[in-house]
C-alpha atoms as a PDB file:
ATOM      1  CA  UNK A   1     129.205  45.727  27.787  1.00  0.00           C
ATOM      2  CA  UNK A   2     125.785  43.813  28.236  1.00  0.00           C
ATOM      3  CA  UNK A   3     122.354  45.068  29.149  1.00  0.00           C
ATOM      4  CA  UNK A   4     120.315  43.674  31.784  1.00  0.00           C
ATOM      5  CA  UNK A   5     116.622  44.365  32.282  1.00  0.00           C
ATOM      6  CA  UNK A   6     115.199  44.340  35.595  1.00  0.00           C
ATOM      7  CA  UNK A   7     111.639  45.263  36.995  1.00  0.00           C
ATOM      8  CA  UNK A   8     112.416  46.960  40.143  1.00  0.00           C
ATOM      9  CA  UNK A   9     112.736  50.802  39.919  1.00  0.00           C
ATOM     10  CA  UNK A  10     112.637  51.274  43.663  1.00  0.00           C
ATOM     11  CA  UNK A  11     115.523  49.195  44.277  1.00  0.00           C
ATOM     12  CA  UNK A  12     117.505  50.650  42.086  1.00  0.00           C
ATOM     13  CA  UNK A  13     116.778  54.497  42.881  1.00  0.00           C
ATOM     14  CA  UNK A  14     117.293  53.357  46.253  1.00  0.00           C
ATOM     15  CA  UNK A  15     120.346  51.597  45.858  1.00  0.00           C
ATOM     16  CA  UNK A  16     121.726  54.218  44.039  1.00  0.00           C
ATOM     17  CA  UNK A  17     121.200  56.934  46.576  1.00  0.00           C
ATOM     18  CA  UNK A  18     122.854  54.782  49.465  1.00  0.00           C
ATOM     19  CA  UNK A  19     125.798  53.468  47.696  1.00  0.00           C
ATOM     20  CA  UNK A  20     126.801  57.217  47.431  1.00  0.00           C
ATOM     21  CA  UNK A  21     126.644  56.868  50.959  1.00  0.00           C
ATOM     22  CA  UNK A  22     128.497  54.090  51.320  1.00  0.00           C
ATOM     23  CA  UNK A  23     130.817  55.447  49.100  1.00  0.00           C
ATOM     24  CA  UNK A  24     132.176  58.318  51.173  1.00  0.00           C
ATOM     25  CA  UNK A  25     132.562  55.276  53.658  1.00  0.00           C
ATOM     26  CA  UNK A  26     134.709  53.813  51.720  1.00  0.00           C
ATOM     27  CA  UNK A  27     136.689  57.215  51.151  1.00  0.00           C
ATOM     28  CA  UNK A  28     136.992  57.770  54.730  1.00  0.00           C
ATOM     29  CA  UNK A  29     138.504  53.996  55.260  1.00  0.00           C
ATOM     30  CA  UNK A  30     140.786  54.705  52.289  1.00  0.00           C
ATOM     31  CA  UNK A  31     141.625  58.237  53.704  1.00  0.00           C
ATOM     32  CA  UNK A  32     142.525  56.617  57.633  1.00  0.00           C
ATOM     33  CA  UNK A  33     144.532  54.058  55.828  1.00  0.00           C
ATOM     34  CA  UNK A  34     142.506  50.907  57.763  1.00  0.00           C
ATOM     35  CA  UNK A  35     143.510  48.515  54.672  1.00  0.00           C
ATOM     36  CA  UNK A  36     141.717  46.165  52.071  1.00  0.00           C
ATOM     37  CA  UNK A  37     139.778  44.313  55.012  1.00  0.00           C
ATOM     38  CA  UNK A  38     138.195  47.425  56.400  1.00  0.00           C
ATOM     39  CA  UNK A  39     136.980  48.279  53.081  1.00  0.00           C
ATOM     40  CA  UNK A  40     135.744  44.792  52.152  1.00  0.00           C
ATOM     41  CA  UNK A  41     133.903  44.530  55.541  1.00  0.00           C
ATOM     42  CA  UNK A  42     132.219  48.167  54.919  1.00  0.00           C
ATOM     43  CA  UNK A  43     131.140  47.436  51.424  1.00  0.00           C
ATOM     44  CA  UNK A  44     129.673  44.194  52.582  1.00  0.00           C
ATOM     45  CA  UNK A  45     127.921  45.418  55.280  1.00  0.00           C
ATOM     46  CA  UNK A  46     126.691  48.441  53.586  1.00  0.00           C
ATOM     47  CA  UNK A  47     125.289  46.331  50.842  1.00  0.00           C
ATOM     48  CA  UNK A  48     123.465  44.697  54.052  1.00  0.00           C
ATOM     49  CA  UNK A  49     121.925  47.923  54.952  1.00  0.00           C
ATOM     50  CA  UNK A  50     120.721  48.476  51.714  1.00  0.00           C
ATOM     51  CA  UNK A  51     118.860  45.593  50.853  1.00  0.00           C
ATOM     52  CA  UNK A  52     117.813  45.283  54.322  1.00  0.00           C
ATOM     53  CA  UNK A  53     115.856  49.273  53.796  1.00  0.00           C
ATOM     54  CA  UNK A  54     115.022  48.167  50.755  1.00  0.00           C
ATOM     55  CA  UNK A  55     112.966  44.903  51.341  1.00  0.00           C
ATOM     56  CA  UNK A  56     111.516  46.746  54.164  1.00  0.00           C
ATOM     57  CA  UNK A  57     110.383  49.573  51.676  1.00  0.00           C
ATOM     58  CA  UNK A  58     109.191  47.417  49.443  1.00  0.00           C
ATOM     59  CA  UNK A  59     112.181  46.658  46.953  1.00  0.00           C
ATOM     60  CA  UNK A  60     113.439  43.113  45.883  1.00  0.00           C
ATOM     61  CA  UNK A  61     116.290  41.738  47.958  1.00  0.00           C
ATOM     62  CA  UNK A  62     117.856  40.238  44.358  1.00  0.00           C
ATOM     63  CA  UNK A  63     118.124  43.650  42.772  1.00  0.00           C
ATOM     64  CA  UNK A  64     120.919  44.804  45.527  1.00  0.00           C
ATOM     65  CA  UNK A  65     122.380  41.621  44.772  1.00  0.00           C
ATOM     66  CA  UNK A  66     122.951  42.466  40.819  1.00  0.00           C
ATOM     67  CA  UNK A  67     125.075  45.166  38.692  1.00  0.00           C
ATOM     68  CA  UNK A  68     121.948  47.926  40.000  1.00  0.00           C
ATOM     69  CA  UNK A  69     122.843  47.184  43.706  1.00  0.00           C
ATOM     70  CA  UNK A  70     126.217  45.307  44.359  1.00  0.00           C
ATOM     71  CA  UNK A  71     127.960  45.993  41.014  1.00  0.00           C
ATOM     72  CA  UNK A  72     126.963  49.796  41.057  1.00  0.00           C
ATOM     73  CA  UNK A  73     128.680  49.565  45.382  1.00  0.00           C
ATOM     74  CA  UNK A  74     131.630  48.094  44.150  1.00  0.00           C
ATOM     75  CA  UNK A  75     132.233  50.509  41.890  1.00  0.00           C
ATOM     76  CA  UNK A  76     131.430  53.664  43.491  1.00  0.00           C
ATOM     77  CA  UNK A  77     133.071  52.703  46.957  1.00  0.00           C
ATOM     78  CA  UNK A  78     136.707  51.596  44.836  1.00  0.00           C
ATOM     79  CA  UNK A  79     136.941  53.754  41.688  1.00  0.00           C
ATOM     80  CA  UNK A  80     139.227  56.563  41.288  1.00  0.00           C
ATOM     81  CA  UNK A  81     136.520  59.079  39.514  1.00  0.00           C
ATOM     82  CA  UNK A  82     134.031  58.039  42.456  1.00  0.00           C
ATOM     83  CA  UNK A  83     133.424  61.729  43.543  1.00  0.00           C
ATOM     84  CA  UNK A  84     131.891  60.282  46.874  1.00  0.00           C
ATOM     85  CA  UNK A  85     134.820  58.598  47.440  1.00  0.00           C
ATOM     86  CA  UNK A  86     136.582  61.405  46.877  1.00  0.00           C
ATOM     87  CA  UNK A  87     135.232  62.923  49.446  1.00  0.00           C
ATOM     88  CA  UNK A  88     135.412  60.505  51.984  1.00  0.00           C
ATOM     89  CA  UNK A  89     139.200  59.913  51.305  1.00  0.00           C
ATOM     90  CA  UNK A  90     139.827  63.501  51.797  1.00  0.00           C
ATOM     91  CA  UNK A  91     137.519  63.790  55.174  1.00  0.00           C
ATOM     92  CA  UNK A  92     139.543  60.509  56.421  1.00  0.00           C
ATOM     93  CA  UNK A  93     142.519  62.374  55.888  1.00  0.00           C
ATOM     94  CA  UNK A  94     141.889  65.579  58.466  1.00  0.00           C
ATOM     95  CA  UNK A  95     139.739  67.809  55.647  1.00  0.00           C
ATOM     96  CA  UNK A  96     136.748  69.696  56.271  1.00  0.00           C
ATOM     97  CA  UNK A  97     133.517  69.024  54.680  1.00  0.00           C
ATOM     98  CA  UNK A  98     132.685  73.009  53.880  1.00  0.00           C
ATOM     99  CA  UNK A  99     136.117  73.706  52.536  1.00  0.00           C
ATOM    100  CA  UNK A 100     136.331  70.411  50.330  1.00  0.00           C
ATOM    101  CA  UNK A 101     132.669  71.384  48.809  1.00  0.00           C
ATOM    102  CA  UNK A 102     133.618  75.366  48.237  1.00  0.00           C
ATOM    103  CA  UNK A 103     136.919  73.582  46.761  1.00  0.00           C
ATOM    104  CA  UNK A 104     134.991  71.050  44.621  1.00  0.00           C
ATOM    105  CA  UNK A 105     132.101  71.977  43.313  1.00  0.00           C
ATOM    106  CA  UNK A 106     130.898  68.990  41.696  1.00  0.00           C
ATOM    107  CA  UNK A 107     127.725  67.908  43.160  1.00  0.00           C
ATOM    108  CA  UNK A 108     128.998  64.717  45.928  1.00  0.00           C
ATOM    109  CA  UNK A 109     124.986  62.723  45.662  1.00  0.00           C
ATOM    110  CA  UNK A 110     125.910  61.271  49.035  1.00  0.00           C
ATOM    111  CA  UNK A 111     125.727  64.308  51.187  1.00  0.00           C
ATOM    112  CA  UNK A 112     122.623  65.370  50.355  1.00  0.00           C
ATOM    113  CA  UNK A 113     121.251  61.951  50.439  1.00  0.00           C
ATOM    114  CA  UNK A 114     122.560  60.883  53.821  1.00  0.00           C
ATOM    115  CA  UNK A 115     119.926  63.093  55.303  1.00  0.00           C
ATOM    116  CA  UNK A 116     117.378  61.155  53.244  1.00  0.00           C
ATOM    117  CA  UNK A 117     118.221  57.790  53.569  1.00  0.00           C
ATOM    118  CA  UNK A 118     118.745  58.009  57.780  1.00  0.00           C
ATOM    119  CA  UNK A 119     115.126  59.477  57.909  1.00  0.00           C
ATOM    120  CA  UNK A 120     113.925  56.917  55.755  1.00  0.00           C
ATOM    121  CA  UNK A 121     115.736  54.198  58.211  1.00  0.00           C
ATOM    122  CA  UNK A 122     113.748  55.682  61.047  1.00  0.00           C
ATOM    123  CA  UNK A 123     110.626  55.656  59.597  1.00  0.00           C
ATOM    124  CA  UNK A 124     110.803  52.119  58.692  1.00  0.00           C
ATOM    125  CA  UNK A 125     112.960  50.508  61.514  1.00  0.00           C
ATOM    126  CA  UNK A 126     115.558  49.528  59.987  1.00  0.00           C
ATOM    127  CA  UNK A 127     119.231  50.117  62.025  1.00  0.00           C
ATOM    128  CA  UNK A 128     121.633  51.395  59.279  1.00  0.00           C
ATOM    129  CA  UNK A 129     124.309  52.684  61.590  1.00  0.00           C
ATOM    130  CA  UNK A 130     127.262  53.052  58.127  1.00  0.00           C
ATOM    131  CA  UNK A 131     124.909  55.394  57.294  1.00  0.00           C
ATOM    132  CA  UNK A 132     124.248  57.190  60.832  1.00  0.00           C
ATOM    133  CA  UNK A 133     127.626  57.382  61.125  1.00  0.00           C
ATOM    134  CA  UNK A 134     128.093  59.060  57.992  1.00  0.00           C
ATOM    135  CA  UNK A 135     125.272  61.536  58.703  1.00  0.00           C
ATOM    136  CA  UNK A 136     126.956  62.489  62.021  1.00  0.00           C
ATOM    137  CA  UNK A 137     130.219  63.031  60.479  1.00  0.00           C
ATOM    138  CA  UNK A 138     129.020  65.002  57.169  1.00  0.00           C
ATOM    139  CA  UNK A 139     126.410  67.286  59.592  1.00  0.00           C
ATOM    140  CA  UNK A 140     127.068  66.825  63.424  1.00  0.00           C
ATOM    141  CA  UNK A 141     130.956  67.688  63.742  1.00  0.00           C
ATOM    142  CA  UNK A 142     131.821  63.781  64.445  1.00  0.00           C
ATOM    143  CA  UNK A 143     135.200  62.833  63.412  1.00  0.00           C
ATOM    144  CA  UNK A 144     135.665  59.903  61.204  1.00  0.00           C
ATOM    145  CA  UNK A 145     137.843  58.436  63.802  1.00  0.00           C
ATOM    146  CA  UNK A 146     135.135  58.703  66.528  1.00  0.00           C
ATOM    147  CA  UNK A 147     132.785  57.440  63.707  1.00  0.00           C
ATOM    148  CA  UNK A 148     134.896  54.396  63.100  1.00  0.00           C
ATOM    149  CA  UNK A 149     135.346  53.633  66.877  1.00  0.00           C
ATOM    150  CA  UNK A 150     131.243  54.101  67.256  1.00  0.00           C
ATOM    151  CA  UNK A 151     131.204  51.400  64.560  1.00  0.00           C
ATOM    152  CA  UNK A 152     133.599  48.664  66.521  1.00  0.00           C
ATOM    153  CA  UNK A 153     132.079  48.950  69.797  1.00  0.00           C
ATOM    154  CA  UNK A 154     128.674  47.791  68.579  1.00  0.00           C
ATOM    155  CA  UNK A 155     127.447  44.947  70.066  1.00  0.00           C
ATOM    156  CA  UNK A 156     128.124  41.298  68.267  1.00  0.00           C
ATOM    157  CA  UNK A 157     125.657  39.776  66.813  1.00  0.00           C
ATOM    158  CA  UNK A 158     124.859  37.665  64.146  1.00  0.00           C
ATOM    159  CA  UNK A 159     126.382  38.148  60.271  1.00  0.00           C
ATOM    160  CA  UNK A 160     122.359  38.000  58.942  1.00  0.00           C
ATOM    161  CA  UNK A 161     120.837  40.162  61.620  1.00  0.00           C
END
């Protein structure tokens, strides 16, 4: 194991709120059984929404890019002890959000940060819809399946924009 330094404190306090985001994501693709790709393509692009809030915020686009940002998403969207993945596999796989927390105790970062990191998207413009999605599934009654589908029927555009 190897230390690196970095000088970016915001970008790595952000990206560690949002890839517990993410990561229940990544549980929920797990739990509806949508494959390898799915996941791939939601890690990718939610490593897109958080550099993109980030460098509006303020952060450095190159710290999501390094073990802080991208190696700290990889990890919590595919590992087994990922407690937000956890969660997300079980909500992809019919269970309900109040029962799996009176179930689980542990604390699941992502559910109390969704909240955070949407409102933060607002306030400085920047379209996160992984995240939206997540929010409306974890606090609005939105299935992950209607989630998902919201997700696909987005208009094309560009892989940068």
């Amino acid at each position: 194991f190897r230390v690196y330094a970095g000088s970016d404190p915001l970008g790595v306090e952000l990206g560690g709120a949002i890839k517990n985001v993410i990561a229940i994501a990544a549980g929920i693709v797990d739990g509806l059984g949508l494959g390898h790709n799915a996941l791939a393509a939601l890690i990718t692009r939610g490593l897109h929404e958080m550099t993109r809030l980030g460098v509006a915020m303020g952060a450095r686009a190159e710290t999501f890019a390094g073990l802080a940002g991208l190696g700290d998403l990889v990890l919590t969207c595919t590992g087994d002890l990922s407690r937000n993945r956890q969660l997300g596999l079980a909500l992809g796989r019919g269970g309900v959000l109040a029962d799996l927390l009176q179930r689980s105790p542990t604390v699941k970062e992502g559910v109390n940060a969704a909240k955070g990191v949407v409102n933060l998207a607002r306030r400085f413009s920047v379209e996160m819809p992984i995240c939206q999605e997540i929010c409306a599934v974890l606090f609005e009654q939105r299935s992950p399946q209607e989630a998902v589908a919201s997700l696909l029927s987005r208009a094309l555009k560009y892989e940068g924009a």
